[in-house]
Protein backbone atom coordinates (compact mmCIF):
# COMPACT_ATOMS: atom_id res chain seq x y z
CA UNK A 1 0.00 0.00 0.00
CA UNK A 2 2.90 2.04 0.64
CA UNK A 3 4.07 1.60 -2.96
CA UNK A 4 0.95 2.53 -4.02
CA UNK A 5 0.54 5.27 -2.46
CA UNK A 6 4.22 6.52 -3.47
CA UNK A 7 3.36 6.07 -6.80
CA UNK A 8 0.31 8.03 -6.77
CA UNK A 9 2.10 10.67 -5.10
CA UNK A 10 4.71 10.85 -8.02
CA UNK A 11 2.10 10.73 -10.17
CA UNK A 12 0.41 13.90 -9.16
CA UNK A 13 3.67 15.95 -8.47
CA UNK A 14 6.29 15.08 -10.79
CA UNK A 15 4.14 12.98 -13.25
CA UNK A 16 1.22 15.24 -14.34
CA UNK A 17 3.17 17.59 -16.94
CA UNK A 18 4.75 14.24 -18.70
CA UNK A 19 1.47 12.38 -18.33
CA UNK A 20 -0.38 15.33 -20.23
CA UNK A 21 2.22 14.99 -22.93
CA UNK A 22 1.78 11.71 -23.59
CA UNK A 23 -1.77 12.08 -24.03
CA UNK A 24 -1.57 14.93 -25.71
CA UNK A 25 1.41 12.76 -28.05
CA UNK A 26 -2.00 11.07 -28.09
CA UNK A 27 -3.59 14.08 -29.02
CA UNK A 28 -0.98 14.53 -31.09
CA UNK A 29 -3.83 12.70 -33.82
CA UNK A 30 -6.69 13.63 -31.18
CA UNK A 31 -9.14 17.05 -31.46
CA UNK A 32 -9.12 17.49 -27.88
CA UNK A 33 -6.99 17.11 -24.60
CA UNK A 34 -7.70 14.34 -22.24
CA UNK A 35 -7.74 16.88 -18.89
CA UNK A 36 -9.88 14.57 -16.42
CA UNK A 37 -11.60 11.64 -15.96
CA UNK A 38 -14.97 13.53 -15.51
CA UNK A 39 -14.94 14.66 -19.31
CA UNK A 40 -17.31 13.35 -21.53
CA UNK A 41 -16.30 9.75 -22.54
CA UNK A 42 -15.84 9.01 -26.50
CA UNK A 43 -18.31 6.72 -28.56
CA UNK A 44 -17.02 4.11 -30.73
CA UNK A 45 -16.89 5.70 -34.00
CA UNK A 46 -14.95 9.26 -33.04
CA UNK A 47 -12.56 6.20 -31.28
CA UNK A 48 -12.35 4.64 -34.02
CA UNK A 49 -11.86 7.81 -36.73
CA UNK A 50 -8.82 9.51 -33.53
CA UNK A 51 -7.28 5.51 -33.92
CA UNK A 52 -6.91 5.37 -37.53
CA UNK A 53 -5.55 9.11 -38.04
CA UNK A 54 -2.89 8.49 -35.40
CA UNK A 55 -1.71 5.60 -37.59
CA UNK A 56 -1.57 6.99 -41.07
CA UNK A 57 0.69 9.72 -42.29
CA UNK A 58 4.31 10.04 -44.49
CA UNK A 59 4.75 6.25 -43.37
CA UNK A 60 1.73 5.24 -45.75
CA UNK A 61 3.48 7.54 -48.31
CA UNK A 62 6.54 5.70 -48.44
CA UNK A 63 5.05 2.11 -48.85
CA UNK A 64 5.59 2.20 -52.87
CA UNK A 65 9.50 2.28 -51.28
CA UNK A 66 9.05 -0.61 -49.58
CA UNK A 67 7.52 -2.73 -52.12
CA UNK A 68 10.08 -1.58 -54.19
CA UNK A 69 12.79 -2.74 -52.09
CA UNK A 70 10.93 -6.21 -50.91
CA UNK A 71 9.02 -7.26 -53.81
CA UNK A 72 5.38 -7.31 -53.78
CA UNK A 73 5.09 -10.83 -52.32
CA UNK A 74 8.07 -10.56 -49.63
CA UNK A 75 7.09 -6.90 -48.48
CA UNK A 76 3.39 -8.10 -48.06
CA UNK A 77 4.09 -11.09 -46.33
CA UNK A 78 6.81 -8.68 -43.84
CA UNK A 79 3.93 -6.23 -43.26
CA UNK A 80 1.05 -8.86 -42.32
CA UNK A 81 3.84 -10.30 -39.77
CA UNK A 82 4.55 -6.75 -38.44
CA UNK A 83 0.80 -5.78 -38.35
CA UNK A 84 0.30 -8.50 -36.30
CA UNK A 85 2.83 -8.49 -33.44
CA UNK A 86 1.75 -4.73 -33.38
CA UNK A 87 -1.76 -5.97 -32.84
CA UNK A 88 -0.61 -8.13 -30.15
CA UNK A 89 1.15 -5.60 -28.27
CA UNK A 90 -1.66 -3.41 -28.45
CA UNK A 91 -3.58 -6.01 -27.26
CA UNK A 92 -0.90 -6.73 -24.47
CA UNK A 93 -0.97 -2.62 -23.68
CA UNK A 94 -4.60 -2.33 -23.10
CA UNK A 95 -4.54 -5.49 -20.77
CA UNK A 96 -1.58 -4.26 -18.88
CA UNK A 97 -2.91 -0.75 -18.21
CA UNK A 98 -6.77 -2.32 -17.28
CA UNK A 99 -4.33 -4.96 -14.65
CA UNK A 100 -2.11 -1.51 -13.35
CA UNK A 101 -4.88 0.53 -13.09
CA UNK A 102 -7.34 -2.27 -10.69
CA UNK A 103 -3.27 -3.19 -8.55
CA UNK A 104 -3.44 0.51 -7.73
CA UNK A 105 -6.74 1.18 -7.14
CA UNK A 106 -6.67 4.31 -9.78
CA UNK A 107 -9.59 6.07 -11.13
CA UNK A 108 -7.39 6.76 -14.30
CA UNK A 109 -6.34 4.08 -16.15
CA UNK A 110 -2.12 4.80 -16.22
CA UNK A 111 -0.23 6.50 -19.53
CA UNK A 112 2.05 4.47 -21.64
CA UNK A 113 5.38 5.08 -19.03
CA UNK A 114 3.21 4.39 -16.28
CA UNK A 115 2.66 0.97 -17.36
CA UNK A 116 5.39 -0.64 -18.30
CA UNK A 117 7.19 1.34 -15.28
CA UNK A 118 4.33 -0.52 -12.55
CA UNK A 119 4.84 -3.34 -14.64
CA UNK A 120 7.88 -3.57 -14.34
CA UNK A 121 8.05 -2.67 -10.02
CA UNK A 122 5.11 -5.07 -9.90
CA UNK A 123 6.92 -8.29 -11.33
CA UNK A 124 7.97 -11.07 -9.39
CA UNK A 125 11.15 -11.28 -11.27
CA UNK A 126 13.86 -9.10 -9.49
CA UNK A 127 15.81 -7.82 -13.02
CA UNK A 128 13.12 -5.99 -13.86
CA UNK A 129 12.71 -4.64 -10.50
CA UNK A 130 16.01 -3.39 -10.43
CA UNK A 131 15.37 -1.23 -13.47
CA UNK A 132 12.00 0.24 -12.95
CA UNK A 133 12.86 2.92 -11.88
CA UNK A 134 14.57 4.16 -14.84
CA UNK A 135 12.19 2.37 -17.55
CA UNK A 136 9.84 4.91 -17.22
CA UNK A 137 12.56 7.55 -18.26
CA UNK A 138 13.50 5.24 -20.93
CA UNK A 139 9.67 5.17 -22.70
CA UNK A 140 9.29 8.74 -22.17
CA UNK A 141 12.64 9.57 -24.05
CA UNK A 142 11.73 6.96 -26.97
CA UNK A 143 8.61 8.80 -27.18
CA UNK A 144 11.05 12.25 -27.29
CA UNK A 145 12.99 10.89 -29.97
CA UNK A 146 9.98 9.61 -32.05
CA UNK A 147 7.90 12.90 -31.86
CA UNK A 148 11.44 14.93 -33.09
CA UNK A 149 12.57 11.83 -35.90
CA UNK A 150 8.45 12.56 -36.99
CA UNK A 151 8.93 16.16 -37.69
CA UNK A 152 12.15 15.97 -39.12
CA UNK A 153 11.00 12.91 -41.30
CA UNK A 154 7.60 16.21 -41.90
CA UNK A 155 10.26 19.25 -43.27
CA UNK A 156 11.94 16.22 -45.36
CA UNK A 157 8.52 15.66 -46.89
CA UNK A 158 8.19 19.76 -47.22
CA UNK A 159 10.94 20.46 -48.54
CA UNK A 160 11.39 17.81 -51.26
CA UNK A 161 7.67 18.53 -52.71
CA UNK A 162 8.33 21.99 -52.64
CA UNK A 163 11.79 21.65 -54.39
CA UNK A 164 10.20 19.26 -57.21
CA UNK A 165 7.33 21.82 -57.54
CA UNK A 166 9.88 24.34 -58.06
CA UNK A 167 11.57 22.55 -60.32
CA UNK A 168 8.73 22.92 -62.61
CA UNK A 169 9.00 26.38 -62.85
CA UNK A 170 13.16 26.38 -63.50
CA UNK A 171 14.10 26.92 -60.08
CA UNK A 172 16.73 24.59 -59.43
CA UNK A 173 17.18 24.98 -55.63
CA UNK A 174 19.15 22.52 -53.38
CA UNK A 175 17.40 21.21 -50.82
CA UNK A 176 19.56 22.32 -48.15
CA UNK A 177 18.46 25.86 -49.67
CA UNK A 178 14.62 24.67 -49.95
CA UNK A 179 14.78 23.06 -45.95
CA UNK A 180 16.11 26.68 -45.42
CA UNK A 181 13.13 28.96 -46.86
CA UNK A 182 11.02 26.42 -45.17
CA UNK A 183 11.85 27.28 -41.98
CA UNK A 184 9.40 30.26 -41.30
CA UNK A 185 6.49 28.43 -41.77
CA UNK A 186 7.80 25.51 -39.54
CA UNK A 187 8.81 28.09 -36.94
CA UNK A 188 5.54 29.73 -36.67
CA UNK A 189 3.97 26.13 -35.83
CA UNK A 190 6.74 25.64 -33.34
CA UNK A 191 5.88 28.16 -31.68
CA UNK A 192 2.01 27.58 -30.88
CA UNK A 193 1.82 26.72 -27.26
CA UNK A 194 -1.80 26.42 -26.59
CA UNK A 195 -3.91 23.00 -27.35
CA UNK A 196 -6.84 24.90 -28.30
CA UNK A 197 -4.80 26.88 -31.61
CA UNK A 198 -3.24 23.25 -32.24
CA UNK A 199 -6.20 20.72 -32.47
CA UNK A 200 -8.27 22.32 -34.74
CA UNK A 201 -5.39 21.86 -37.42
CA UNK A 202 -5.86 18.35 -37.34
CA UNK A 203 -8.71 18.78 -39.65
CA UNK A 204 -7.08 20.62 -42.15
CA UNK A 205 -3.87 17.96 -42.12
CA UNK A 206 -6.53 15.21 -42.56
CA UNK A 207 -8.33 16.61 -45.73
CA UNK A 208 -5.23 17.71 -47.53
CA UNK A 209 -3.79 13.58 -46.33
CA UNK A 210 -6.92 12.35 -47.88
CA UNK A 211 -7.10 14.37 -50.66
CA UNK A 212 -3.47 13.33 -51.59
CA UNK A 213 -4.31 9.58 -51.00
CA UNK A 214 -6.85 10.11 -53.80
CA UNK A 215 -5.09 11.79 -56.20
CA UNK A 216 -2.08 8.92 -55.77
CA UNK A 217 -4.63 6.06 -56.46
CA UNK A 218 -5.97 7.79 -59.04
CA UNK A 219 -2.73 8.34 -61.02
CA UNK A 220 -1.27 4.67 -60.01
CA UNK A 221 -4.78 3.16 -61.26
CA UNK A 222 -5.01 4.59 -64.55
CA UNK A 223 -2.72 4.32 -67.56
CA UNK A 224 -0.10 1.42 -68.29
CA UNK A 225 1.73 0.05 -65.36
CA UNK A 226 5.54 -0.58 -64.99
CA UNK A 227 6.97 -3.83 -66.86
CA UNK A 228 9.64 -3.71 -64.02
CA UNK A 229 7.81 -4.77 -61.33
CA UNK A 230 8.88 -7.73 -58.96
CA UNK A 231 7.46 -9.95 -56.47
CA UNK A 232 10.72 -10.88 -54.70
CA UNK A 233 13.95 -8.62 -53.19
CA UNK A 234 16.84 -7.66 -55.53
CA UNK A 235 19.19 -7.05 -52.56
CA UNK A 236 18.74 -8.58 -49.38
CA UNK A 237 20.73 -6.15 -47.75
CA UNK A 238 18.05 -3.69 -48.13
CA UNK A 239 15.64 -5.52 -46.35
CA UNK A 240 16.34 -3.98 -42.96
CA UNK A 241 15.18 -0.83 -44.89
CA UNK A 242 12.00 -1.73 -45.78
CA UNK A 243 11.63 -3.15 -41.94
CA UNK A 244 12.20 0.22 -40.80
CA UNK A 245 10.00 2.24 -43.18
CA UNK A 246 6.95 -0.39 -42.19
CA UNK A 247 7.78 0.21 -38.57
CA UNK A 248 7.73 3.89 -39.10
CA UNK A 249 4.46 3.29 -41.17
CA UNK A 250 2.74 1.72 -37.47
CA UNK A 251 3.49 4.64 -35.01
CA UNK A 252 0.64 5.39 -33.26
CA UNK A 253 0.94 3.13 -30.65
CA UNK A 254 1.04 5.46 -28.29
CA UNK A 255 -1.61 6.69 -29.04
CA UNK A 256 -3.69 3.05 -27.54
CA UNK A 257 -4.00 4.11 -24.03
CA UNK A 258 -5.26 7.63 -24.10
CA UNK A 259 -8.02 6.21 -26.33
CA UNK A 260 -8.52 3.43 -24.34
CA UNK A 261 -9.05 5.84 -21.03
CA UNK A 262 -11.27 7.78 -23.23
CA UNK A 263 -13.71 5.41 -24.47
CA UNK A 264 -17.05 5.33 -23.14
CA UNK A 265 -16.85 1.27 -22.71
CA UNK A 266 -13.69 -0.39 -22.80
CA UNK A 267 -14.62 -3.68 -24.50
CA UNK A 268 -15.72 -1.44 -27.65
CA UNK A 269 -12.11 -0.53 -27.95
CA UNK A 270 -10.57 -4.62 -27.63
CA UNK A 271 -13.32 -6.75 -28.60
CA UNK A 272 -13.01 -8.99 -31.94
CA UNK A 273 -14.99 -5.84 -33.72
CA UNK A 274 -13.61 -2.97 -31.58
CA UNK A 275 -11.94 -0.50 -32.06
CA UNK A 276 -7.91 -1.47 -31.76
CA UNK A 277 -9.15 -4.31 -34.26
CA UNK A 278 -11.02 -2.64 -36.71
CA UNK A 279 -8.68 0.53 -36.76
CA UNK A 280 -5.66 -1.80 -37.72
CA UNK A 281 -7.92 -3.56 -40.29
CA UNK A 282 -8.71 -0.27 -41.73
CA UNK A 283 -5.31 0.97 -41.32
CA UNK A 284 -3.56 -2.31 -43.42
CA UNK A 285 -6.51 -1.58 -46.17
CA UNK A 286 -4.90 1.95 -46.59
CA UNK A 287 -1.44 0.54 -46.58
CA UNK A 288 -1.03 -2.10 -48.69
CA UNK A 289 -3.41 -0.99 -51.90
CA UNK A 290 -1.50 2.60 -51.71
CA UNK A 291 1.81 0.74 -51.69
CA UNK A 292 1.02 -2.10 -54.16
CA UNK A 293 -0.18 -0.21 -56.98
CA UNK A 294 2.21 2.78 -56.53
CA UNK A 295 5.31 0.23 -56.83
CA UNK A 296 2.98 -1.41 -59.80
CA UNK A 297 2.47 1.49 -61.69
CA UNK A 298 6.07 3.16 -61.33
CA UNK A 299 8.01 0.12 -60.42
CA UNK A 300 11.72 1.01 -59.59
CA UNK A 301 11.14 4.65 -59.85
CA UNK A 302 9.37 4.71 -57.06
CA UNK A 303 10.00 7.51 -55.34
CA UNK A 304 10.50 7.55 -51.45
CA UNK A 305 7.00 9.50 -51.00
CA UNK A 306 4.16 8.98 -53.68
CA UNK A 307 3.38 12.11 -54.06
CA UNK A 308 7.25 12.83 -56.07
CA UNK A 309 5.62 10.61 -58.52
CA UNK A 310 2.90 12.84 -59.40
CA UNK A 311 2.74 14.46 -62.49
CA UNK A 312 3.66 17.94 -61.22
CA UNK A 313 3.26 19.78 -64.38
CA UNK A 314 -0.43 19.33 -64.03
CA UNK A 315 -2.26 21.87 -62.03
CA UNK A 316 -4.37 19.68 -60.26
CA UNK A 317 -1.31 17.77 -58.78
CA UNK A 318 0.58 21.42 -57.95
CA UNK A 319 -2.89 22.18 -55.99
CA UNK A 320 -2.51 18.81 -54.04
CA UNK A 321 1.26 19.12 -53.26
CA UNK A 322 0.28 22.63 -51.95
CA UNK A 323 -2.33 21.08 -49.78
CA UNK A 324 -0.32 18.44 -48.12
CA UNK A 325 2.55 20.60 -47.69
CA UNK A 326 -0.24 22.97 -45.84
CA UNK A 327 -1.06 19.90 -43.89
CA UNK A 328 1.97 18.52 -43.21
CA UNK A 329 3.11 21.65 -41.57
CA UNK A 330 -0.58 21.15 -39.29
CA UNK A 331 1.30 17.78 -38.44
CA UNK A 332 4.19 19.62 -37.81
CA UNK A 333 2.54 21.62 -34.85
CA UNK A 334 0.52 18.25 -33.33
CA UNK A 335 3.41 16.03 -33.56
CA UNK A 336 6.04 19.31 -31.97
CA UNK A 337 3.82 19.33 -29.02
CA UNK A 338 4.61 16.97 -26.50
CA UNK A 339 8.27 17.13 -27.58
CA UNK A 340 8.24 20.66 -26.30
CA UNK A 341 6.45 20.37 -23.20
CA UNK A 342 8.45 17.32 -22.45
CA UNK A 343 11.78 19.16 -23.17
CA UNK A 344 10.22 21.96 -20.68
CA UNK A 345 9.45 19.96 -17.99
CA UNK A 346 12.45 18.36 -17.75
CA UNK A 347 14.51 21.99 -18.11
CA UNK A 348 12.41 23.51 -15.00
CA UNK A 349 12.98 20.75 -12.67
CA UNK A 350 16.83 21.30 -12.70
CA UNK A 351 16.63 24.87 -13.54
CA UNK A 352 13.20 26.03 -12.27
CA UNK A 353 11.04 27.58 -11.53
CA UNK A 354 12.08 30.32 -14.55
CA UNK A 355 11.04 33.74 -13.92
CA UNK A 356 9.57 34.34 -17.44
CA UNK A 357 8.50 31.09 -18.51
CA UNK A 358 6.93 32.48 -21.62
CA UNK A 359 10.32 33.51 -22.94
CA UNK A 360 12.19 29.91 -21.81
CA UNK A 361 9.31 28.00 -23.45
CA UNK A 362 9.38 29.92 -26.44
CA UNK A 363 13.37 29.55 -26.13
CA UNK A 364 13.37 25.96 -25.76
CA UNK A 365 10.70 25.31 -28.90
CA UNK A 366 13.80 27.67 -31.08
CA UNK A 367 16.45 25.00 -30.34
CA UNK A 368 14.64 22.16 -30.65
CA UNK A 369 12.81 23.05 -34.43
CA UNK A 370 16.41 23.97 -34.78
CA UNK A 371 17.45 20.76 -33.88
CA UNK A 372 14.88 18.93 -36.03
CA UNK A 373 15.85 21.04 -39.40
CA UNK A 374 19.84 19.91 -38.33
CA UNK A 375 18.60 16.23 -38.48
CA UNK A 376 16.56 16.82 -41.83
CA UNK A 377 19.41 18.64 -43.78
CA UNK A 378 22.02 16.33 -42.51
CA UNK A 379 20.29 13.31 -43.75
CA UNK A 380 18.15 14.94 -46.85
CA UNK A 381 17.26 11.17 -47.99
CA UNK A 382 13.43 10.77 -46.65
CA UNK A 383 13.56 7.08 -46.94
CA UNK A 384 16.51 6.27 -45.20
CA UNK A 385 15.99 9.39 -42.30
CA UNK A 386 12.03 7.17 -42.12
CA UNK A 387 14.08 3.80 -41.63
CA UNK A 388 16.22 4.61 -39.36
CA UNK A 389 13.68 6.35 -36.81
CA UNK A 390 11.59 3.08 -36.88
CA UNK A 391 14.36 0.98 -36.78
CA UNK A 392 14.94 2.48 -33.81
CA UNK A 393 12.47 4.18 -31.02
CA UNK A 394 9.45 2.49 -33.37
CA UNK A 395 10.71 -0.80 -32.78
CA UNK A 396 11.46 0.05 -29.23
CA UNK A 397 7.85 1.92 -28.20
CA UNK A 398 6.02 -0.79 -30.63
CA UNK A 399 7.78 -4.33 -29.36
CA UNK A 400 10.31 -4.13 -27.14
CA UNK A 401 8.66 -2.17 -24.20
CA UNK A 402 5.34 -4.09 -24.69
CA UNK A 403 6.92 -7.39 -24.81
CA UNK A 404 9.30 -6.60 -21.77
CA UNK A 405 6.24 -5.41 -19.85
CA UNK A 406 4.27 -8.39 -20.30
CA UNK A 407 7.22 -10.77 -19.28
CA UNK A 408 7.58 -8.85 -16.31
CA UNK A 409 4.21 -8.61 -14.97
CA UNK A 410 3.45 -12.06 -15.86
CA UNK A 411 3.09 -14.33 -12.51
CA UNK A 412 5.11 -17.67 -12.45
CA UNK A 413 1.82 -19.55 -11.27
CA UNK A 414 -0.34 -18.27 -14.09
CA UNK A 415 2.53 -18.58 -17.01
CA UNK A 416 1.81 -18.85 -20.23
CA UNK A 417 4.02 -21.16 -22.35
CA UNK A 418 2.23 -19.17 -25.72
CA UNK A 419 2.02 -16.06 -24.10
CA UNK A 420 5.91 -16.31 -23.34
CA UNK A 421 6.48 -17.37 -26.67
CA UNK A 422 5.05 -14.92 -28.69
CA UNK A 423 6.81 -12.14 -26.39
CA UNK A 424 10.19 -14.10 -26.84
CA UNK A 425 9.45 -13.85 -30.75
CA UNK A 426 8.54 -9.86 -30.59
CA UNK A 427 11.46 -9.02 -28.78
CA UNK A 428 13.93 -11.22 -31.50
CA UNK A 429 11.98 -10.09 -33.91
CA UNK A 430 12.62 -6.33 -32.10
CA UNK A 431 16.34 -6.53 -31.69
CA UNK A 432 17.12 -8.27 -35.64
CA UNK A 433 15.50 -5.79 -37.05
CA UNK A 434 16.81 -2.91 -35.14
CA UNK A 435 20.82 -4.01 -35.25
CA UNK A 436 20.73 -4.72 -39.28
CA UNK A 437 18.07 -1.78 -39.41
CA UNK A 438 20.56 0.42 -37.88
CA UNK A 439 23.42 -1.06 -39.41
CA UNK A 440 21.96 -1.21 -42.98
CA UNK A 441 20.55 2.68 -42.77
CA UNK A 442 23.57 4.11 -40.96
CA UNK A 443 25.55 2.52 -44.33
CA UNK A 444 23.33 3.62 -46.75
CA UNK A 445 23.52 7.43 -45.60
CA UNK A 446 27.31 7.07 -45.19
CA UNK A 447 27.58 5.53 -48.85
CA UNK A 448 24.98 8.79 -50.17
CA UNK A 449 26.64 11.72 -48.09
CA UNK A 450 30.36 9.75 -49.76
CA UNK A 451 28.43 9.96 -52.93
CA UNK A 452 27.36 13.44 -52.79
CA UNK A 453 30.67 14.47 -51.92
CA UNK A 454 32.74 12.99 -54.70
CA UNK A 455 30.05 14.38 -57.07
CA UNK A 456 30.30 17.92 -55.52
């Protein structure tokens, strides 16, 4: 009890700012904060329509890259594998939190580092013991590193449409020089600090996404398709490539929880026709046709995002770049959020409490945009920058900490030989394709920036 009541303490003193984050990392794909349990509870379908928006975005643009690299057959096989462990741990989340959340008695069910960290103190098993304290660090930095790799991976997308478009009009720009002019318009959605100017632009990110999912079928439906096109790898070093970009493609796990909390009745979210299920179903249905017929119709000139392959000396398409560059920039701002106010937090506890906390927060949100447009025009290659993020914290936030958690809160008496199993195969599933993920990107952008060079 005295654990419990420890941890409730923490929760409400040191915990609340990073707790509000990771909802609102949630929110980062939600159209409203999560402030109290006493708000009106969610209904299945605006569940359901939050769910699949927090799992669709430049990841789903870059599946025509994967195929291309895997082969129709191998790269669909890869992502049903990956679709379902991610299912799984989803699964394994939701049941974790609902077990956390009746051990300590809470009227909120716990965020995403507050369950694998009571997890963890709550195993049986003293190794994980002996690091919970620290795990719960450990998520919320993964989660950091995501929400920054995100909206570097978003001014990569910017600034290569807007170079392209450019390039129809004879201005041949660099994109060093393009990331560059972009920066206004990312700094200005830096720098919104209230939830209430940031939601709303969810909307507008959504119908430029959609409209440019449209307009990409459209084109890789009609006319002849590529004679190119195959169903197996070419190179099978470049298959911890395509891992990474289909991790990157299933990032809103985070976003489970908060949804889960805000549901009206929990078993519409994890029953066989709930939400988690249906939202992945839906989520795979956007996936796989975008990426299938985009490799089909271009075949190995495929470009990293779809929308490069657009015609863009037709006005129509110029429209539609404009519009998702418009929304991507929205995305910019939701995904920026918690990163900032997670940066912040940690800042005032060593240096607080500032005196004008306007001018640090503002301060802080400078550096780290800075810091995101550093990691987009040192690695200008939007593939390999989309790998390497979900080689690494995807892989980590989507498998490894589920998996870990589960092992650890899982009672000797009540073992599961299957249950162990299947966490045993997520987390050497987890670490494979994170080493050669790492190891395979980390090449690649050594062998372009070598390229580059001798070229310049």
């Amino acid at each position: 009890m005295e654990t419990d009541k420890l941890n409730d303490r923490e929760n409400k003193t040191n915990g609340d700012t990073q707790l509000a984050v990771v909802e609102m990392g949630e929110l980062n794909h939600c159209s409203r904060p999560s402030t109290s349990g006493e708000n009106k509870r969610s209904g299945y379908l605006v569940t359901l329509m939050h769910f699949i928006k927090g799992n669709i975005g430049c990841g789903m643009l870059a599946m025509g890259e994967a195929f291309k690299i895997g082969g129709l057959y191998l790269t669909l096989i890869i992502l049903l594998y990956v679709w379902l462990i991610s299912v799984y741990n989803m699964h394994v989340l939701t049941t974790l939190s609902r077990k956390v959340q009746n051990r300590l008695q809470a009227k909120r069910a716990p965020s995403f580092g507050d369950t694998v960290e009571n997890a963890f103190k709550m195993s049986d098993k003293w190794i994980f013991r002996s690091i919970s304290n620290n795990i719960r660090k450990i998520v919320f930095y993964n989660i950091l590193i995501t929400q920054l790799g995100l909206c570097s991976v978003y001014i990569l997308f910017i600034g290569t449409s807007l170079q392209k478009l450019l390039l129809q009009y004879s201005y041949e720009i660099n994109i060093q020089t393009v990331l560059l002019f972009t920066m206004p318009l990312i700094m200005v959605c830096a720098s919104l600090r209230k939830l209430r100017f940031i939601a709303p632009l969810s909307t507008l990110a959504n119908f430029a996404l959609i409209t440019g999912v449209i307009t990409i079928m459209y084109y890789s439906c009609s006319g002849p398709s590529s004679k190119g096109t195959r169903y197996s790898y070419s190179k099978w070093t470049e298959l911890p490539t395509m891992f990474g970009i289909i991790m990157f493609s299933f990032e809103g796990i985070g976003l489970v929880l908060p949804l889960f909390a805000e549901i009206d009745d929990g078993k519409k979210f994890t029953s066989s026709f709930g939400v988690l299920n249906f939202g992945m179903v839906a989520v795979m249905m956007l996936n796989v046709p975008l990426g299938m017929t985009g490799y089909s119709k271009w075949g190995d000139d495929v470009q990293s995002s779809l929308t490069l392959n657009l015609p863009y000396d037709h006005e129509l398409t110029q429209f539609v770049i404009l519009m998702m560059i418009l929304g991507i920039a929205c995305s910019y701002a939701l995904q920026f959020y918690p990163a900032a106010v997670i940066v912040y937090s940690d800042l005032e506890k060593i240096y607080g409490p500032f005196n004008h906390p306007a001018v640090w927060d503002y301060s802080i949100r400078i550096c780290i945009c800075l810091v995101t447009y550093l990691a987009a025009s040192t690695v200008p290659h939007l593939d390999l920058f989309m790998s390497l993020v979900g080689s690494v914290t995807c892989v980590a936030l989507t498998m490894i900490f589920p998996a870990l958690s589960n092992l650890a809160f899982r009672t000797k008496d009540k073992c599961s030989f299957f249950g162990t199993f299947f966490d045993m195969v997520t987390i050497l599933t987890a670490v494979i394709g994170s080493v050669t993920g790492i190891y395979a990107n980390t090449t690649a952008i050594y062998e372009a920036f070598s390229q580059n060079h001798s070229n310049g």
